[in-house]
N, C-alpha and C. Protein backbone atom coordinates (compact mmCIF):
# COMPACT_ATOMS: atom_id res chain seq x y z
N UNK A 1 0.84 -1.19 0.00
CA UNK A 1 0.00 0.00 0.00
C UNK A 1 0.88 1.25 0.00
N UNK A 2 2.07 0.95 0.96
CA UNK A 2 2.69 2.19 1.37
C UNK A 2 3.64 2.66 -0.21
N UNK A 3 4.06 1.41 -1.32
CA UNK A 3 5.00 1.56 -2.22
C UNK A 3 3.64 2.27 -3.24
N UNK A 4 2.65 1.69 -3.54
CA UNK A 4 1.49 2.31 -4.35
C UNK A 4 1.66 3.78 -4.28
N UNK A 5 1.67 4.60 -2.97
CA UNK A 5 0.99 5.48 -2.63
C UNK A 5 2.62 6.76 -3.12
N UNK A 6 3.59 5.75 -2.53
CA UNK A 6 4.68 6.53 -3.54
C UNK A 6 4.88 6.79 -4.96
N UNK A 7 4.72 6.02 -5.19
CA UNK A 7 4.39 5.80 -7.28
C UNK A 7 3.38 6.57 -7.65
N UNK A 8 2.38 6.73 -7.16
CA UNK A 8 1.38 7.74 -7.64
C UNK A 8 1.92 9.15 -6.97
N UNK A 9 2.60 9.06 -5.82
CA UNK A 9 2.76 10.62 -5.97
C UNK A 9 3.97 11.16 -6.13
N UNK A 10 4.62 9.67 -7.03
CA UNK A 10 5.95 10.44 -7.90
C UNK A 10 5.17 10.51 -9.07
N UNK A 11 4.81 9.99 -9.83
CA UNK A 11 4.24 10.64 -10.75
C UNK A 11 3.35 11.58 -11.17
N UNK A 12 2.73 11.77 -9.85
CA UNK A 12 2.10 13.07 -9.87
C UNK A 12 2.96 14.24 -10.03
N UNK A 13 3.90 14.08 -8.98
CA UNK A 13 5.35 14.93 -9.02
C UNK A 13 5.81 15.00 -10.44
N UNK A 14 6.11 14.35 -11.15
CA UNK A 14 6.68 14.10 -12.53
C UNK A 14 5.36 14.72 -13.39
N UNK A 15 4.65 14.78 -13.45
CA UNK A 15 3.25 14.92 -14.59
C UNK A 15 3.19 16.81 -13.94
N UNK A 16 3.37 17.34 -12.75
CA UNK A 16 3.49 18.82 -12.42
C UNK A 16 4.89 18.88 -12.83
N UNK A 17 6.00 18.20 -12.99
CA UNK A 17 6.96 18.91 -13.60
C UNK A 17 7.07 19.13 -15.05
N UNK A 18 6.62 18.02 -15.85
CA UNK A 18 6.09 18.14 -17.33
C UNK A 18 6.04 18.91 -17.46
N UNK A 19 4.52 19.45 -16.89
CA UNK A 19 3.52 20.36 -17.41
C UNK A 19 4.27 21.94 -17.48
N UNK A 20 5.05 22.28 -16.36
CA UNK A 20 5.98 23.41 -16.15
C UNK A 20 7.06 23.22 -16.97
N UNK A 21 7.56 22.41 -17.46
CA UNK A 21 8.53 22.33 -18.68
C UNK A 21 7.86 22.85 -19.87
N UNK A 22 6.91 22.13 -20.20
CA UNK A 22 6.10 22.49 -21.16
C UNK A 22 5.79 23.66 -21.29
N UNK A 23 5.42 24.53 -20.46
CA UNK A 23 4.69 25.57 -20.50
C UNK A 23 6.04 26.86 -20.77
N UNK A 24 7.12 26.59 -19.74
CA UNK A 24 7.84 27.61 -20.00
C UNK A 24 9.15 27.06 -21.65
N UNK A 25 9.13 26.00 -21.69
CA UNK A 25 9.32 26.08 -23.11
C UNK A 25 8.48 26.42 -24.33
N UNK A 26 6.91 26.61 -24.44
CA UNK A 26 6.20 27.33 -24.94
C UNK A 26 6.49 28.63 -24.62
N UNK A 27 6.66 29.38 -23.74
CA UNK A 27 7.38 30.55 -23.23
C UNK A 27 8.38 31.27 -23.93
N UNK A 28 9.32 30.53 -24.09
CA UNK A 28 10.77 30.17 -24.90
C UNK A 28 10.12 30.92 -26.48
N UNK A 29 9.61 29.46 -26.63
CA UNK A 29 9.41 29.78 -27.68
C UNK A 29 8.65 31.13 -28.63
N UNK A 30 7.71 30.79 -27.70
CA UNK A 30 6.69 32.74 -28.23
C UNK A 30 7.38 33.37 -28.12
N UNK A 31 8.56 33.96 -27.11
CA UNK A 31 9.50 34.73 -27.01
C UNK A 31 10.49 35.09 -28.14
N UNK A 32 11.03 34.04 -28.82
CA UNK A 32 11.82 33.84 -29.72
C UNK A 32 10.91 34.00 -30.85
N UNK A 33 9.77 33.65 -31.39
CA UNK A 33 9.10 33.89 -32.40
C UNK A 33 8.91 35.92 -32.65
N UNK A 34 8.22 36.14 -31.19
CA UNK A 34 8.29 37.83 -31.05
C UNK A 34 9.30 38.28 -30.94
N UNK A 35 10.67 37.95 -31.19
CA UNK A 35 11.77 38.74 -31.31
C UNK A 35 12.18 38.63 -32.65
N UNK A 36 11.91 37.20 -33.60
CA UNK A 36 12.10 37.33 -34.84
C UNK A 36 11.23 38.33 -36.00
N UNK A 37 9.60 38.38 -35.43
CA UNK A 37 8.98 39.16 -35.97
C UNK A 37 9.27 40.93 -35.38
N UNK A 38 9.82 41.37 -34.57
CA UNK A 38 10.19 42.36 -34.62
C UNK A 38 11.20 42.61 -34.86
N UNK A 39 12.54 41.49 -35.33
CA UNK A 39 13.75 42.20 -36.08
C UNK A 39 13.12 42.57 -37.35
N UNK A 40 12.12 41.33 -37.91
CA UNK A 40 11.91 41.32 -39.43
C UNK A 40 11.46 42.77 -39.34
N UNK A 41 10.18 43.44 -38.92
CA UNK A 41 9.44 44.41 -38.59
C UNK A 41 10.52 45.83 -38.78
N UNK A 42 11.41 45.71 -37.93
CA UNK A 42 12.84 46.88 -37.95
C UNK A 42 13.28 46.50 -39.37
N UNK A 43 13.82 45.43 -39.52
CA UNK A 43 14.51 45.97 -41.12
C UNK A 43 13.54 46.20 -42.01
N UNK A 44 12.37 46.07 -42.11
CA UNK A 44 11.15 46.22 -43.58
C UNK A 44 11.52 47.75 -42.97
N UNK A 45 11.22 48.38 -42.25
CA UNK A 45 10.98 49.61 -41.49
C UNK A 45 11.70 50.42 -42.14
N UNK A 46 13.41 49.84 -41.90
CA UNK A 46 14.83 50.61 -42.04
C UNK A 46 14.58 50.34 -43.72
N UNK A 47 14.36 49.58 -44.31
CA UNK A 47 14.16 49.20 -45.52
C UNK A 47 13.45 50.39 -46.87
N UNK A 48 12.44 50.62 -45.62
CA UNK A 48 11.16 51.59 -46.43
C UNK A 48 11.57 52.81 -46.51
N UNK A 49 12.60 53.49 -44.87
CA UNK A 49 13.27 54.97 -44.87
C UNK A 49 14.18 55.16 -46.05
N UNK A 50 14.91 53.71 -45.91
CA UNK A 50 16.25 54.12 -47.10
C UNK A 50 15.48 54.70 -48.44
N UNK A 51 14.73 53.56 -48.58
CA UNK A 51 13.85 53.93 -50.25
C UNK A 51 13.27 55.19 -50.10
N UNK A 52 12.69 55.71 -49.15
CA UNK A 52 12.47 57.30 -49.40
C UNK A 52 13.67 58.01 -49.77
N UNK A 53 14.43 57.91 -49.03
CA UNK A 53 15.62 59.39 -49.53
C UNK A 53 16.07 58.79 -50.21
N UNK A 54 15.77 58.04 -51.38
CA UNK A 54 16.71 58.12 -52.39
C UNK A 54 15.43 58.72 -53.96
């Protein structure tokens, strides 16, 4: 009974650590997506000034 009761609440333990992996590597990631769309964003930007003054 007493080994049962460990196994379920290591894996409970393990299934809340997942889930926080998961989440802040989704984190990660949106992060990194919104930094690529605002470099792209700056150079179209810097892109569009140059073509005016010329």
């Amino acid at each position: 009974m007493r080994r049962k009761l460990k196994e379920t609440m290591s894996q409970q333990a393990m299934a809340r650590r997942m889930g926080v992996d998961f989440r802040d590597q989704l984190d990660k990631e949106t992060t990194i997506q919104d930094m690529e769309i605002a470099r792209e964003f700056n150079q179209r930007v810097i892109q569009i000034r140059q073509a005016k003054r010329l």
